[in-house]
Protein backbone atom coordinates (compact mmCIF):
# COMPACT_ATOMS: atom_id res chain seq x y z
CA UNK A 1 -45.03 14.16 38.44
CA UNK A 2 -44.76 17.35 40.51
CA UNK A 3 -48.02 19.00 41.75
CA UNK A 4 -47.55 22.77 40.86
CA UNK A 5 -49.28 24.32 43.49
CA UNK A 6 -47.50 22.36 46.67
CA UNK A 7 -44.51 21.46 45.02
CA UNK A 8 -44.68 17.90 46.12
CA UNK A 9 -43.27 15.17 43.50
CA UNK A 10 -46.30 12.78 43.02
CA UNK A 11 -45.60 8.61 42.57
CA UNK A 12 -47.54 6.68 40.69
CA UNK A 13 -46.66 3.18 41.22
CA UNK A 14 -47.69 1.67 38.15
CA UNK A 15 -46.04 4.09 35.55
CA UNK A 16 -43.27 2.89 37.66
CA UNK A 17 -39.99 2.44 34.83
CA UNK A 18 -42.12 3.30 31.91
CA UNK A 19 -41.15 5.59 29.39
CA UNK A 20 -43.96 7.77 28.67
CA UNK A 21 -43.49 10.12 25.31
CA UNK A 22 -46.82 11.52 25.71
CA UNK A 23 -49.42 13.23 28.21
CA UNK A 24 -51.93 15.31 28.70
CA UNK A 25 -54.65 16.26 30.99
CA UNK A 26 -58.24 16.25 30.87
CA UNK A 27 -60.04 19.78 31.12
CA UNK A 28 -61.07 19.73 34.35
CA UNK A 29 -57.31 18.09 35.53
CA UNK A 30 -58.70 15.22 37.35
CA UNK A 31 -56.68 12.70 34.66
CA UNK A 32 -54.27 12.52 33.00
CA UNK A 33 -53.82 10.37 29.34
CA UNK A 34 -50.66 8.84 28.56
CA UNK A 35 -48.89 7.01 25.55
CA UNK A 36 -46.36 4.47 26.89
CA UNK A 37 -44.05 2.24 25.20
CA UNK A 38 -45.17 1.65 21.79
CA UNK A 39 -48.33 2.08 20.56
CA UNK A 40 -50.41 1.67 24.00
CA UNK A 41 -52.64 4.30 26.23
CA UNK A 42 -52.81 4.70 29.79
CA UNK A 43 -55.46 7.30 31.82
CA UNK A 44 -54.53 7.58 35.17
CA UNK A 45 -57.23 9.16 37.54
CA UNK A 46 -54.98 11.46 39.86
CA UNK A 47 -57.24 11.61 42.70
CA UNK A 48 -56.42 7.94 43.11
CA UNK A 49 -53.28 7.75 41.34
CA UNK A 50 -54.67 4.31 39.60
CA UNK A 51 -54.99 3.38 36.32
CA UNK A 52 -58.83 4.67 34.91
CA UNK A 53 -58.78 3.29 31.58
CA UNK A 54 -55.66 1.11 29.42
CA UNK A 55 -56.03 0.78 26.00
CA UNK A 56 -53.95 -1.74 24.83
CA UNK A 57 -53.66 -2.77 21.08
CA UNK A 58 -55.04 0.93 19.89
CA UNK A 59 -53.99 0.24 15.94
CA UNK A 60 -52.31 2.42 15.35
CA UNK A 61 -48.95 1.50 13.15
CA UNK A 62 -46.80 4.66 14.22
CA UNK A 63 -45.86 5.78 17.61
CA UNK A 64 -48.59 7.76 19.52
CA UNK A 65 -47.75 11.66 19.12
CA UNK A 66 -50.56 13.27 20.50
CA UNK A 67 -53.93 12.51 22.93
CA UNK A 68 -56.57 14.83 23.46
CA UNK A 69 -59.64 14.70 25.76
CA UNK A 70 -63.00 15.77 24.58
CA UNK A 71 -64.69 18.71 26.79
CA UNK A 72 -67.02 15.87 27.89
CA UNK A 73 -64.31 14.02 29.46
CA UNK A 74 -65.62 10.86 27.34
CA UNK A 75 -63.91 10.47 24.63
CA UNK A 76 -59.83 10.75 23.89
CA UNK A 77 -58.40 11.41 20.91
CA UNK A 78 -54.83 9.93 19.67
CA UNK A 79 -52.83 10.51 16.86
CA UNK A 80 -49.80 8.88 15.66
CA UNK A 81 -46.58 9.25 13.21
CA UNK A 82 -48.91 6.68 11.25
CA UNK A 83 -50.84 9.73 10.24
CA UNK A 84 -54.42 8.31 11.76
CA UNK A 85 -56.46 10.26 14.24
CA UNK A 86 -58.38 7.68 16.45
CA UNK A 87 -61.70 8.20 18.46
CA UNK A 88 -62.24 6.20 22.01
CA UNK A 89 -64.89 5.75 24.06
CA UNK A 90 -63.41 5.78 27.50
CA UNK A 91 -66.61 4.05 29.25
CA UNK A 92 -66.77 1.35 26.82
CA UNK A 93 -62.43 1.20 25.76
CA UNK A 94 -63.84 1.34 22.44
CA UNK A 95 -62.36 2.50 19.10
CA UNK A 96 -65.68 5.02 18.16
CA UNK A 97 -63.81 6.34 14.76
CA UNK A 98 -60.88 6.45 12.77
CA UNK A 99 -59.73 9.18 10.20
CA UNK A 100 -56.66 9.09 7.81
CA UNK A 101 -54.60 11.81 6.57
CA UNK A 102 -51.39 12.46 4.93
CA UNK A 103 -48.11 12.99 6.11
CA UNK A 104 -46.07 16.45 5.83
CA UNK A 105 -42.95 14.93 4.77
């Protein structure tokens, strides 16, 4: 990762040789969500640069193809080629919801 401001490529030793398809950052860009290999989530807090949160077993049956973070900084969202949208808790690495929708094939 490469901090904007400075320049400076930042390591994070445990994403280390994993490919990551998916990331994004919480509002207030102190961490960052990501979906790697398979079907697996990953928040890093980038003050530290250590894993926050891994969610491991999410469900879902398609690759992860978006993540979203609630205003609150809470709750992430993912979706997946599988067409569901799940809700987690991050304090509690709980699935809160699930919805289902159709694909646009």
């Amino acid at each position: 990762m490469v901090d904007i401001k400075s320049g400076n490529r930042e390591e994070f030793a445990s994403l280390e040789g994993k490919h990551i398809t998916c990331t994004r950052f919480d509002d207030v860009g102190s961490r960052l969500g990501d979906r790697i290999q398979g079907r697996d989530i990953t928040v890093m807090d980038l003050s530290t640069k250590t894993v926050h949160v891994e969610l491991v077993e999410t469900g879902h049956r398609g690759g992860i193809s978006a993540l979203a973070f609630a205003p609150d900084g809470k709750t992430l969202v993912s979706g997946s080629e599988d067409s569901q949208i799940l809700v987690w808790d991050l304090a509690t690495r709980r699935r809160r919801d699930r919805c289902s929708g159709t694909s646009a094939k």
